[in-house]
PDB file of N, CA and C in Angstrom:
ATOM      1  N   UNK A   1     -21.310 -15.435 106.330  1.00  0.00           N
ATOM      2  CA  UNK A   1     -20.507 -14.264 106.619  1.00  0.00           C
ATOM      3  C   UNK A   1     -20.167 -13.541 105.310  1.00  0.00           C
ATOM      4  N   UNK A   2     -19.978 -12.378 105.376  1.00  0.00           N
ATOM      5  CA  UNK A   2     -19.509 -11.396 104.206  1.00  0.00           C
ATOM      6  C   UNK A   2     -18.265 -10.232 104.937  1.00  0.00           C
ATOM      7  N   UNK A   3     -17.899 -10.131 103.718  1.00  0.00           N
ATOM      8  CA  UNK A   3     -16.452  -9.400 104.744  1.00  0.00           C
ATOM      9  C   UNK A   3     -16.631  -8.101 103.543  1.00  0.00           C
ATOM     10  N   UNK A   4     -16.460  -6.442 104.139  1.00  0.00           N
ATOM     11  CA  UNK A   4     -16.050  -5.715 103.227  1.00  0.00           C
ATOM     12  C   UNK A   4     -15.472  -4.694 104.079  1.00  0.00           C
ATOM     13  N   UNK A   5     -14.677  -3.541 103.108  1.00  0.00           N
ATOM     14  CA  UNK A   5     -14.374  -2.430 103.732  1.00  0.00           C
ATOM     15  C   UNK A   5     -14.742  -1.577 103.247  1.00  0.00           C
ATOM     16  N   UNK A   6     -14.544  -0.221 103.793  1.00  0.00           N
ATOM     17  CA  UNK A   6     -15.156   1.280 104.286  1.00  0.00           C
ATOM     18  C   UNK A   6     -14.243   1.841 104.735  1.00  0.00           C
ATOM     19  N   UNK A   7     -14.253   3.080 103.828  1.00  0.00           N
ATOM     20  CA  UNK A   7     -13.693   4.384 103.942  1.00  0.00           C
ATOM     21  C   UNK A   7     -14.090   5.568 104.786  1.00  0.00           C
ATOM     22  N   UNK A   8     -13.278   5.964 106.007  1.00  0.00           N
ATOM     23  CA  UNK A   8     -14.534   6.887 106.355  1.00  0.00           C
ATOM     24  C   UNK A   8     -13.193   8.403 106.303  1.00  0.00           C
ATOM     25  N   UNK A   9     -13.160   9.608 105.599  1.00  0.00           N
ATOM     26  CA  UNK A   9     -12.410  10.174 104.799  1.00  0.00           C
ATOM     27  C   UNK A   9     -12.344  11.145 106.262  1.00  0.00           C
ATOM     28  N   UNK A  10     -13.695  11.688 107.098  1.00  0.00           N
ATOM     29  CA  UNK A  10     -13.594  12.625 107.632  1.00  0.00           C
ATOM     30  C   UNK A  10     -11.882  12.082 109.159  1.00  0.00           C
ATOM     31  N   UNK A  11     -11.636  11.227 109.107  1.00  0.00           N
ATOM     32  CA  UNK A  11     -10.981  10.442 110.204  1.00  0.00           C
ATOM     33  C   UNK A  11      -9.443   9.605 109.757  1.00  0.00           C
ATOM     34  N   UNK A  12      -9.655   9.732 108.157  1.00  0.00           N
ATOM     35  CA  UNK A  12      -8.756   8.923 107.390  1.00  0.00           C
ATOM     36  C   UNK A  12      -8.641   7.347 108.012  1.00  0.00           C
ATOM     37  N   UNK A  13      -9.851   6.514 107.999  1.00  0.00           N
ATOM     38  CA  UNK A  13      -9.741   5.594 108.689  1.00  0.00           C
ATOM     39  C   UNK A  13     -10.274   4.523 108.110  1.00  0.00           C
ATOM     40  N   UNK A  14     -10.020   3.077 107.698  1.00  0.00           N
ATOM     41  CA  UNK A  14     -10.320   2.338 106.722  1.00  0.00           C
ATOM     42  C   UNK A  14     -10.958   1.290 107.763  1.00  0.00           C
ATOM     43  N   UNK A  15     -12.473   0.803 107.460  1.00  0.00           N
ATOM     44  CA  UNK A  15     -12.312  -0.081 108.179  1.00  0.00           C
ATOM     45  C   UNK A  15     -13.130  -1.833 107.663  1.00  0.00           C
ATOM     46  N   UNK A  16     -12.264  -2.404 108.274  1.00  0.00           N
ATOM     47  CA  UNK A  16     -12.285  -3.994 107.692  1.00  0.00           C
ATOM     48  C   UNK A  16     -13.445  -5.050 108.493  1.00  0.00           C
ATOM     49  N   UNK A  17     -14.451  -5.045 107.967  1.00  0.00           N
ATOM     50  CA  UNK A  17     -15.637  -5.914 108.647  1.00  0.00           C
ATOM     51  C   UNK A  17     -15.724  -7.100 108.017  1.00  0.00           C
ATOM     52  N   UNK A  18     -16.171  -8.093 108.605  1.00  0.00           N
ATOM     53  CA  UNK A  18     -16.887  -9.203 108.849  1.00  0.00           C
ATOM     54  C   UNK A  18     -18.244  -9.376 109.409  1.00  0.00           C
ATOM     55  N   UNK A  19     -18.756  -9.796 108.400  1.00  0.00           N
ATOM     56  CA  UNK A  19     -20.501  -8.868 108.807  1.00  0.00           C
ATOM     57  C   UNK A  19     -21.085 -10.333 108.769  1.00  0.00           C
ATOM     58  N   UNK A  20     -21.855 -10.737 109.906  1.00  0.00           N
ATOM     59  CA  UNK A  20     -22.864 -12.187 109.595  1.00  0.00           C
ATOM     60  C   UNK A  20     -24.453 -11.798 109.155  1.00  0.00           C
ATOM     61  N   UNK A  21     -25.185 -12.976 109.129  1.00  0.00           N
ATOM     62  CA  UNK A  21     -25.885 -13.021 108.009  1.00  0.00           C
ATOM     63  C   UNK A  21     -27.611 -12.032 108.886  1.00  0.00           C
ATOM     64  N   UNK A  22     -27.447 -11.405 109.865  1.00  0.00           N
ATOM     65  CA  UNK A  22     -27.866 -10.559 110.086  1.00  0.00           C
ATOM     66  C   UNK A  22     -27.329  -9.254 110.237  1.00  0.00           C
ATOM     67  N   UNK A  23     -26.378  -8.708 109.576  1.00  0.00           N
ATOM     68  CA  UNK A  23     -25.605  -7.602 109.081  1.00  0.00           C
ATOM     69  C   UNK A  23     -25.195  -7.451 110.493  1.00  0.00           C
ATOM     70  N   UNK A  24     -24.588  -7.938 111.275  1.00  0.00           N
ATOM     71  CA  UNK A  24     -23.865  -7.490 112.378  1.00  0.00           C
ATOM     72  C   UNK A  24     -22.860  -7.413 112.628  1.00  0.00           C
ATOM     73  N   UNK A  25     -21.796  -6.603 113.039  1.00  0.00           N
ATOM     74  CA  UNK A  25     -20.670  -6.771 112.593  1.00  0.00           C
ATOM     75  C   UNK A  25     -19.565  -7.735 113.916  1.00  0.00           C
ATOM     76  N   UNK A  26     -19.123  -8.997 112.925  1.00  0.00           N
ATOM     77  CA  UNK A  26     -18.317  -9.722 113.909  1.00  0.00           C
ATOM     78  C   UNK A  26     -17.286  -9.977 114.627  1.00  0.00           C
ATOM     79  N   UNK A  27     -16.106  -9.343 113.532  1.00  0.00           N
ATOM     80  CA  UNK A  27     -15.299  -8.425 113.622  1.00  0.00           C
ATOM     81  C   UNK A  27     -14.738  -7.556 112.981  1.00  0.00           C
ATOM     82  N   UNK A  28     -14.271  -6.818 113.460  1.00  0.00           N
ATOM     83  CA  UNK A  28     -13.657  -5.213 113.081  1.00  0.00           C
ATOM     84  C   UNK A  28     -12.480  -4.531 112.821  1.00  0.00           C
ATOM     85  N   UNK A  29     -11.610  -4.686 112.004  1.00  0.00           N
ATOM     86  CA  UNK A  29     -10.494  -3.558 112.449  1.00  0.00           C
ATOM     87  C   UNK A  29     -10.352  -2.364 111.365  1.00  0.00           C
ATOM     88  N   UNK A  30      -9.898  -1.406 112.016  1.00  0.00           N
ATOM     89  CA  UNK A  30      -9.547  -0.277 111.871  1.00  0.00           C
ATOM     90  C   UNK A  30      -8.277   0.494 111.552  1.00  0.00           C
ATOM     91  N   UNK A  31      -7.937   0.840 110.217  1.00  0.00           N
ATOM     92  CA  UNK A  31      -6.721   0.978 110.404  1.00  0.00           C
ATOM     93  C   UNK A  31      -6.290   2.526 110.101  1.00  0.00           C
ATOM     94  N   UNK A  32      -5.734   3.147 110.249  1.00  0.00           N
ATOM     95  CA  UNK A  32      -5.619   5.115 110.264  1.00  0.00           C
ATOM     96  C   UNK A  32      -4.689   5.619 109.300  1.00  0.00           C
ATOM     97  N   UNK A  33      -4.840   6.642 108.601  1.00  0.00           N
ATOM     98  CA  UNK A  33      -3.663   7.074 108.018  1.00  0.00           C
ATOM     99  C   UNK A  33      -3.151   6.363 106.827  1.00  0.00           C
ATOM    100  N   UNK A  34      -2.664   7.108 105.939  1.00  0.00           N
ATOM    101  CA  UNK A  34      -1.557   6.519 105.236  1.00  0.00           C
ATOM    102  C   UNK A  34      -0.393   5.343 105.323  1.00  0.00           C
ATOM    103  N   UNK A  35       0.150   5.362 106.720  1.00  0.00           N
ATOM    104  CA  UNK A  35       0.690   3.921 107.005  1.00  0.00           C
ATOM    105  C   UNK A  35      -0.341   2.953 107.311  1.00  0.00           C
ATOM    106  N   UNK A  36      -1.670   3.079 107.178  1.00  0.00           N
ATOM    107  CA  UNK A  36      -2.854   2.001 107.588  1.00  0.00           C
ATOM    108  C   UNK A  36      -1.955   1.077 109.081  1.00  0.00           C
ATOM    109  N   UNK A  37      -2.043   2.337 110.136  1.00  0.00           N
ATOM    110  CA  UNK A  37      -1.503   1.785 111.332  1.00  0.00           C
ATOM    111  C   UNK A  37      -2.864   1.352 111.979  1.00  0.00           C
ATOM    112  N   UNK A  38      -2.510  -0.282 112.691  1.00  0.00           N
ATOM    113  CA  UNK A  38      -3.958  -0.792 113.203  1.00  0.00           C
ATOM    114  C   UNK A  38      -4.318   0.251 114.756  1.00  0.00           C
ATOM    115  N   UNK A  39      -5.513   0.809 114.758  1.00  0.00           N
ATOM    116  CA  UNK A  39      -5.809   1.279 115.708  1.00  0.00           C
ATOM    117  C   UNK A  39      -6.924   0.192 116.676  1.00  0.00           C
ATOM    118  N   UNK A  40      -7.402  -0.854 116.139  1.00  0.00           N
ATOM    119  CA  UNK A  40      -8.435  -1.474 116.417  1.00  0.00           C
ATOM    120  C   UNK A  40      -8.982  -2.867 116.023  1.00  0.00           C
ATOM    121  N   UNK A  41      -8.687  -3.649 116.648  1.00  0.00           N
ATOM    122  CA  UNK A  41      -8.911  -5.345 115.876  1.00  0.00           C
ATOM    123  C   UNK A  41      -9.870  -6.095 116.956  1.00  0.00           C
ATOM    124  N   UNK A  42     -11.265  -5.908 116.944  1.00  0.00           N
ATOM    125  CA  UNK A  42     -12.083  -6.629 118.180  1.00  0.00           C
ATOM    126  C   UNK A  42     -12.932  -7.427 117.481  1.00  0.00           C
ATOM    127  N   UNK A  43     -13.289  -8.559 118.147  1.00  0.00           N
ATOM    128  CA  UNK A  43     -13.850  -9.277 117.705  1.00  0.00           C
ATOM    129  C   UNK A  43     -15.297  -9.260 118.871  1.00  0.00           C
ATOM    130  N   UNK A  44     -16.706  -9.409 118.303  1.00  0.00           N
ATOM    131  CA  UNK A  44     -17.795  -9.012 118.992  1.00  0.00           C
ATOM    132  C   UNK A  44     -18.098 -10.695 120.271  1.00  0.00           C
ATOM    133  N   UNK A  45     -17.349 -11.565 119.669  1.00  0.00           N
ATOM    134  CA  UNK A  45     -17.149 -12.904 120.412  1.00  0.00           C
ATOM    135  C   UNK A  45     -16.246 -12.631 121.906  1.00  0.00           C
ATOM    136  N   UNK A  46     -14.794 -11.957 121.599  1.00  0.00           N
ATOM    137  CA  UNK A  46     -14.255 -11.823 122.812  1.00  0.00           C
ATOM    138  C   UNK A  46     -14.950 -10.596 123.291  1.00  0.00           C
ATOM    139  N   UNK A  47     -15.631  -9.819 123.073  1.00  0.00           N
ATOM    140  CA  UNK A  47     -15.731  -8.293 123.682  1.00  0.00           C
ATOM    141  C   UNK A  47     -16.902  -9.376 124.707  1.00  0.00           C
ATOM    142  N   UNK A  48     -17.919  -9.648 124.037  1.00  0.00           N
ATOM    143  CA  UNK A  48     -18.771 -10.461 124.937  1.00  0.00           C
ATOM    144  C   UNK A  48     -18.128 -11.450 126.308  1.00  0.00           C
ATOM    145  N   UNK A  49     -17.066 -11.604 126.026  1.00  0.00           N
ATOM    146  CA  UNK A  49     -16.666 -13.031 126.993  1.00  0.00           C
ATOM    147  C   UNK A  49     -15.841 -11.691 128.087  1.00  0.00           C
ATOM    148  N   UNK A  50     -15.180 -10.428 127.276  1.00  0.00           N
ATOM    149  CA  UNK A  50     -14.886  -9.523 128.367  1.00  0.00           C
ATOM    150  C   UNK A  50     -15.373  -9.193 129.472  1.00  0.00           C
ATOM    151  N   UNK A  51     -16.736  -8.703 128.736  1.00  0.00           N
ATOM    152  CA  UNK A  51     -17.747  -8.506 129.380  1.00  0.00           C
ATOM    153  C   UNK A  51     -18.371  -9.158 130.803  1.00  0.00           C
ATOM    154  N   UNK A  52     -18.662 -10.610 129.851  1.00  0.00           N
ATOM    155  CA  UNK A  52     -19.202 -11.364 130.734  1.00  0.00           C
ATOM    156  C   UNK A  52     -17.821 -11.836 132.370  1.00  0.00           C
ATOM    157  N   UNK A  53     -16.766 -11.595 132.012  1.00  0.00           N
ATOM    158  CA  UNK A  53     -15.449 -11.712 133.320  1.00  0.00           C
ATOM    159  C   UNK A  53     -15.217 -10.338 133.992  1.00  0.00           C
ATOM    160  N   UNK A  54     -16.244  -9.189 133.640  1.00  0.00           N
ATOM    161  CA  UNK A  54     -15.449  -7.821 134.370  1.00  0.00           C
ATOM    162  C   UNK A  54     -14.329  -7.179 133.307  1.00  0.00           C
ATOM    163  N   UNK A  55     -14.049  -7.822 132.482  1.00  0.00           N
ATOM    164  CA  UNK A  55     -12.833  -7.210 132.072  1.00  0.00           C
ATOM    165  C   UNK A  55     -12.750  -6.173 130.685  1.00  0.00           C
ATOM    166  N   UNK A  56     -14.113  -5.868 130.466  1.00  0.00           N
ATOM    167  CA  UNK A  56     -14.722  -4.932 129.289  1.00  0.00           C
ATOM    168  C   UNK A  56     -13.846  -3.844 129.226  1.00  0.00           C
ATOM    169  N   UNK A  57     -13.316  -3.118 129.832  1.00  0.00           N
ATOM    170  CA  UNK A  57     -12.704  -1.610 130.286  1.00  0.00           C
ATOM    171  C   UNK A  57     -11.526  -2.226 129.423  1.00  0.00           C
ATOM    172  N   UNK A  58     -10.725  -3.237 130.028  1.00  0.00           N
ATOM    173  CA  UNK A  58      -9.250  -3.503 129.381  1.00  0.00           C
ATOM    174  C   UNK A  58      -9.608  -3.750 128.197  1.00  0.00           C
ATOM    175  N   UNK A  59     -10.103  -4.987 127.106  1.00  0.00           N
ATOM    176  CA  UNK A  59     -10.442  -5.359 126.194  1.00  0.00           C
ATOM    177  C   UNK A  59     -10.799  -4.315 125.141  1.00  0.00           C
ATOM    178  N   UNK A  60     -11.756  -3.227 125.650  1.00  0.00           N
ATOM    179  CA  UNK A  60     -11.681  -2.297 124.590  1.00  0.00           C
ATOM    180  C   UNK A  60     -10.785  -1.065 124.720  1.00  0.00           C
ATOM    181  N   UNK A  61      -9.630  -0.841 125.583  1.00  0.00           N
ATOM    182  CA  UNK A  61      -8.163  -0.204 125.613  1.00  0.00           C
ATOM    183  C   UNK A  61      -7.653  -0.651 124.808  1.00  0.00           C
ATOM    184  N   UNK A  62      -7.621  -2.173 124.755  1.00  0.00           N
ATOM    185  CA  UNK A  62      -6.388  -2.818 123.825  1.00  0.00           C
ATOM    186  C   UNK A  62      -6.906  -2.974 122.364  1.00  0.00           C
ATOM    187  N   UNK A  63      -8.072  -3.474 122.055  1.00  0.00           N
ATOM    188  CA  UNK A  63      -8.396  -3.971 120.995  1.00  0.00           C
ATOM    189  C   UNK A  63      -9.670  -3.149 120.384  1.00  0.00           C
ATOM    190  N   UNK A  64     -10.388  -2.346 121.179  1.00  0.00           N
ATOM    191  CA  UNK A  64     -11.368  -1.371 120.821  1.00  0.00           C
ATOM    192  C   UNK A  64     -12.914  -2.162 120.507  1.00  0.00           C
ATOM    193  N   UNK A  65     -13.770  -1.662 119.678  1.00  0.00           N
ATOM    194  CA  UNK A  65     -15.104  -2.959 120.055  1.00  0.00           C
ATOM    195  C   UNK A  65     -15.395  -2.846 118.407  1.00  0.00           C
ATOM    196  N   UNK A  66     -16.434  -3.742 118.034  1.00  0.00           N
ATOM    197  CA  UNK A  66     -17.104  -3.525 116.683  1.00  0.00           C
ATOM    198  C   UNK A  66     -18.508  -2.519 116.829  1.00  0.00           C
ATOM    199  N   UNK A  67     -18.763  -2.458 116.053  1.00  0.00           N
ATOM    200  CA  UNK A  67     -19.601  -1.498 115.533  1.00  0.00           C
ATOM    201  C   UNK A  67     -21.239  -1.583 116.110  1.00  0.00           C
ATOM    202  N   UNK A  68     -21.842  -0.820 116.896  1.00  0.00           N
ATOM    203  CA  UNK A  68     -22.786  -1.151 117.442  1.00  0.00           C
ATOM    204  C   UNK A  68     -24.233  -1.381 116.904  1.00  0.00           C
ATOM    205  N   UNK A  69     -24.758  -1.163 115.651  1.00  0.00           N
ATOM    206  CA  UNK A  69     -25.736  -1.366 115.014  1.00  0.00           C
ATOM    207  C   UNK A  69     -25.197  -1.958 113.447  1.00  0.00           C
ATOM    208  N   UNK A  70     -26.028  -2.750 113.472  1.00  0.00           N
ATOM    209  CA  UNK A  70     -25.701  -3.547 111.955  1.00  0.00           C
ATOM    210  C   UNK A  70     -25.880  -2.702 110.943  1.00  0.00           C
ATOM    211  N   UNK A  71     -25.106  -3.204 109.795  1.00  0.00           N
ATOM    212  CA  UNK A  71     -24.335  -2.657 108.693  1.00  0.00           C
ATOM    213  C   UNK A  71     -25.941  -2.290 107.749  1.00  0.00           C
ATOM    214  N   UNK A  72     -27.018  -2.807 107.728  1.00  0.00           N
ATOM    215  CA  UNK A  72     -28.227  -2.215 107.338  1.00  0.00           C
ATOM    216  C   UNK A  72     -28.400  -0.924 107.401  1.00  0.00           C
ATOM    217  N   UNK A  73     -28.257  -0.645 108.527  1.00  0.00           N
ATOM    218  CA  UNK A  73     -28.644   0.716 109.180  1.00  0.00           C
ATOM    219  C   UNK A  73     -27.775   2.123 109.053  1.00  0.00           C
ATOM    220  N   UNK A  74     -26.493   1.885 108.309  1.00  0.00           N
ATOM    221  CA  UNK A  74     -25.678   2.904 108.123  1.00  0.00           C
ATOM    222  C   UNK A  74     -26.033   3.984 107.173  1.00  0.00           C
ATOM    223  N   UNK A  75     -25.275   4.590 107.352  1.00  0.00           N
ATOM    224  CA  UNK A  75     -25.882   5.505 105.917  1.00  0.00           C
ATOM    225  C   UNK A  75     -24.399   5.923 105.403  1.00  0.00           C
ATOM    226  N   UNK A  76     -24.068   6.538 104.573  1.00  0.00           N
ATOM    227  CA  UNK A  76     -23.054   6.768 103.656  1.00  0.00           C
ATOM    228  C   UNK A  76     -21.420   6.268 103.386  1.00  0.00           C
ATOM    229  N   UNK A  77     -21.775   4.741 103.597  1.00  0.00           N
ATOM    230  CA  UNK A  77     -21.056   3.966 104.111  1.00  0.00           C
ATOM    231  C   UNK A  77     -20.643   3.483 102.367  1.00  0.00           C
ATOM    232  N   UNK A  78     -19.818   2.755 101.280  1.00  0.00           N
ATOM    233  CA  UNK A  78     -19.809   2.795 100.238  1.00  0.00           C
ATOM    234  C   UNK A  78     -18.629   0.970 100.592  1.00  0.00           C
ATOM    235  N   UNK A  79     -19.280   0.718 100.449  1.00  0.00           N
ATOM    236  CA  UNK A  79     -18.521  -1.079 100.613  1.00  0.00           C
ATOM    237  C   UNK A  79     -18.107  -1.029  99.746  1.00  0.00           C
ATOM    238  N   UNK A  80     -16.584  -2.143 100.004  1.00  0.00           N
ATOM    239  CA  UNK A  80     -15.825  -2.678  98.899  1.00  0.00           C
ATOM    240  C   UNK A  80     -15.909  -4.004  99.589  1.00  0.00           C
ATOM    241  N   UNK A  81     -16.147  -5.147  98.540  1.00  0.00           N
ATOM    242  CA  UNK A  81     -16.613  -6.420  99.322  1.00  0.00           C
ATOM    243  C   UNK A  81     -15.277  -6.932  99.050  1.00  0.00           C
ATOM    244  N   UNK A  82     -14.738  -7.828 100.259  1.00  0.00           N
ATOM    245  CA  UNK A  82     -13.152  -8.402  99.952  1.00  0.00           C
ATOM    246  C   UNK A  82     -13.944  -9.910 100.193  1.00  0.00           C
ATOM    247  N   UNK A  83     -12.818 -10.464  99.744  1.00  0.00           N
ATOM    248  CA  UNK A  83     -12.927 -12.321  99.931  1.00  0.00           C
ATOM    249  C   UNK A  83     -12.666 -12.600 101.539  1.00  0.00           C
ATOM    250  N   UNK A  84     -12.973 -13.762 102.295  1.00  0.00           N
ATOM    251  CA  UNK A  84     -12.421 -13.850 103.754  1.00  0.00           C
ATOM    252  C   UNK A  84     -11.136 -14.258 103.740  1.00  0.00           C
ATOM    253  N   UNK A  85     -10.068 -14.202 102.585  1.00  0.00           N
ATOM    254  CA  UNK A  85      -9.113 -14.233 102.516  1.00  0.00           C
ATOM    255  C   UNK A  85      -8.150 -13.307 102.679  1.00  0.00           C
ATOM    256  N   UNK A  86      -9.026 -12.282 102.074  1.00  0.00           N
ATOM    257  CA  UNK A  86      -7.991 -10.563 102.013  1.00  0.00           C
ATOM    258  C   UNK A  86      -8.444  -9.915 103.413  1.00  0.00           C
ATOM    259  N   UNK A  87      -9.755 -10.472 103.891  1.00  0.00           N
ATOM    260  CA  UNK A  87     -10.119 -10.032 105.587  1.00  0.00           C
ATOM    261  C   UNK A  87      -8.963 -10.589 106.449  1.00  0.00           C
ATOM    262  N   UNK A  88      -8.864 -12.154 106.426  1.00  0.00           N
ATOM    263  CA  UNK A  88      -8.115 -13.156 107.010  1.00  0.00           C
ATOM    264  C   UNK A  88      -6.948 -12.117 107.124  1.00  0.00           C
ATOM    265  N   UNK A  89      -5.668 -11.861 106.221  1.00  0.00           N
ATOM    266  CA  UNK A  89      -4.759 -11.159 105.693  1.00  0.00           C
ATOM    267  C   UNK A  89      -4.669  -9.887 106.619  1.00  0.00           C
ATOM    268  N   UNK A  90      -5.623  -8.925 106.922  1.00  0.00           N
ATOM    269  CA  UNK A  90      -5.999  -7.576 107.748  1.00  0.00           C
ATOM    270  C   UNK A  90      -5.872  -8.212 109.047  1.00  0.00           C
ATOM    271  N   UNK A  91      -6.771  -8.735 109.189  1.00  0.00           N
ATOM    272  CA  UNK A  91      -6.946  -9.306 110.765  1.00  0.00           C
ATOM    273  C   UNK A  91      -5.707  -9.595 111.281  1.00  0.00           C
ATOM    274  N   UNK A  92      -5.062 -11.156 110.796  1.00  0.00           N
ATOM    275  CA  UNK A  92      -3.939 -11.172 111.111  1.00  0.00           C
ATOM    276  C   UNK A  92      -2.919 -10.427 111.632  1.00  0.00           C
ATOM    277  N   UNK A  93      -2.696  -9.454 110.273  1.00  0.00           N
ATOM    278  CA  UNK A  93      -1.471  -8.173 110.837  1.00  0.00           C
ATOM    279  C   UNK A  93      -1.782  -7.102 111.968  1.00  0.00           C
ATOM    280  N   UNK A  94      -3.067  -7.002 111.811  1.00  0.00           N
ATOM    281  CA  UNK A  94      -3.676  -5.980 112.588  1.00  0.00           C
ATOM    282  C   UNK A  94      -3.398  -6.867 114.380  1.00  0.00           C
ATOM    283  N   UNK A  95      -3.743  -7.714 114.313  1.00  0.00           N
ATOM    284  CA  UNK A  95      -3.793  -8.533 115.755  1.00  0.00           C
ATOM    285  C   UNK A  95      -2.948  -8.763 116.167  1.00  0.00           C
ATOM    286  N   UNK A  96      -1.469  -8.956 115.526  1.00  0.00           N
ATOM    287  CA  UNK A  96       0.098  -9.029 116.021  1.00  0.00           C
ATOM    288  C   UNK A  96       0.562  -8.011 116.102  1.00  0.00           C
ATOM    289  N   UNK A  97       0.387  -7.029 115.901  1.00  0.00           N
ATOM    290  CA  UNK A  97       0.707  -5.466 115.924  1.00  0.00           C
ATOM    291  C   UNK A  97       0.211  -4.752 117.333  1.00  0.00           C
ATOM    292  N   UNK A  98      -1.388  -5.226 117.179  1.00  0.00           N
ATOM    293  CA  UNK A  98      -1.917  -4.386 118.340  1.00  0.00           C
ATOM    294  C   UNK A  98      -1.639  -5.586 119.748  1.00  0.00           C
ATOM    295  N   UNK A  99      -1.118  -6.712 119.240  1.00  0.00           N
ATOM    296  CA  UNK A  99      -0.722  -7.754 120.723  1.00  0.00           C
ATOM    297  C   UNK A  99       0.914  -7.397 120.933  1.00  0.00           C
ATOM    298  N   UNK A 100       1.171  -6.858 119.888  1.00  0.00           N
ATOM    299  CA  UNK A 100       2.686  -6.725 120.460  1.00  0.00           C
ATOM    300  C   UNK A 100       2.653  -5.442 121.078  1.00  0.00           C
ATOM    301  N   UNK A 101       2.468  -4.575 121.145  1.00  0.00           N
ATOM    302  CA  UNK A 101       2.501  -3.105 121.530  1.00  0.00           C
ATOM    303  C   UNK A 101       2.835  -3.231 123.127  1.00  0.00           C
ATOM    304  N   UNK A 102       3.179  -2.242 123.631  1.00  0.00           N
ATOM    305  CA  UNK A 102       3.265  -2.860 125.817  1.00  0.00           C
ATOM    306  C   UNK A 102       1.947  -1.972 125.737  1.00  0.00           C
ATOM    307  N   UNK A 103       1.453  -2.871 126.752  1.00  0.00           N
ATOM    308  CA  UNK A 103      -0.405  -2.384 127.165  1.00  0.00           C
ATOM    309  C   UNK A 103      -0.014  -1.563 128.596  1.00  0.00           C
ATOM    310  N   UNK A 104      -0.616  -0.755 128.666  1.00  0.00           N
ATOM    311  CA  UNK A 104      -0.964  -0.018 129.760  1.00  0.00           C
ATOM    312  C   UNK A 104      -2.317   0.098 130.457  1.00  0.00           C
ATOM    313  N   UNK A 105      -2.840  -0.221 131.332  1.00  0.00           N
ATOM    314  CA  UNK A 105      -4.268  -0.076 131.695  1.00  0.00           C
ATOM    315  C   UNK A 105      -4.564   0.805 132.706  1.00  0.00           C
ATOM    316  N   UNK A 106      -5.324   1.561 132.503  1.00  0.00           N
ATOM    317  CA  UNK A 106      -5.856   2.983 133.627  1.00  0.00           C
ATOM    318  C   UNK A 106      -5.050   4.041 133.624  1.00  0.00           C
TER     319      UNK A 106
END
């Protein structure tokens, strides 16, 4: 696994990958703005298990999905490679934030 982040300026939106060893991304979050508020923390493991129960629609309301073509294939994408420690660190906050929020569905 390799973990880095990405700036994407047009959206002000930073985002925190975990990429395995076929550049795919495993998980994802996303964070917006100047307060780096989490908009997005999915992991490509639960989106699959969503999936596979019917429950895809909710799963990416709450937690949003990773990135659909591997990190090869991007183009003007400018990595900053973090340790899985400073990922660990993102994830975390990002996942108690977006689990605490009240969910609404439909």
């Amino acid at each position: 696994m390799t973990w880095m982040r990405c700036y994407w300026d047009e959206e002000d939106i930073w985002f925190y990958l975990e990429v395995d060893a076929g550049g795919w991304v495993t998980r994802q979050v996303e964070l917006k703005g100047l307060e780096l508020a989490p908009i997005a923390a999915a992991s490509s493991t639960e989106w699959q298990r969503a999936c596979d129960a019917g429950r895809l629609d909710e799963y990416d309301t709450r937690f949003g999905m990773t990135a659909e073509l591997p990190v090869s294939e991007w183009e003007g994408h400018d990595p900053e490679w973090l340790t899985s420690e400073e990922f660990e660190k993102v994830w975390g906050v990002a996942r108690r934030q977006i689990a605490a929020r009240p969910f609404t569905f439909g």
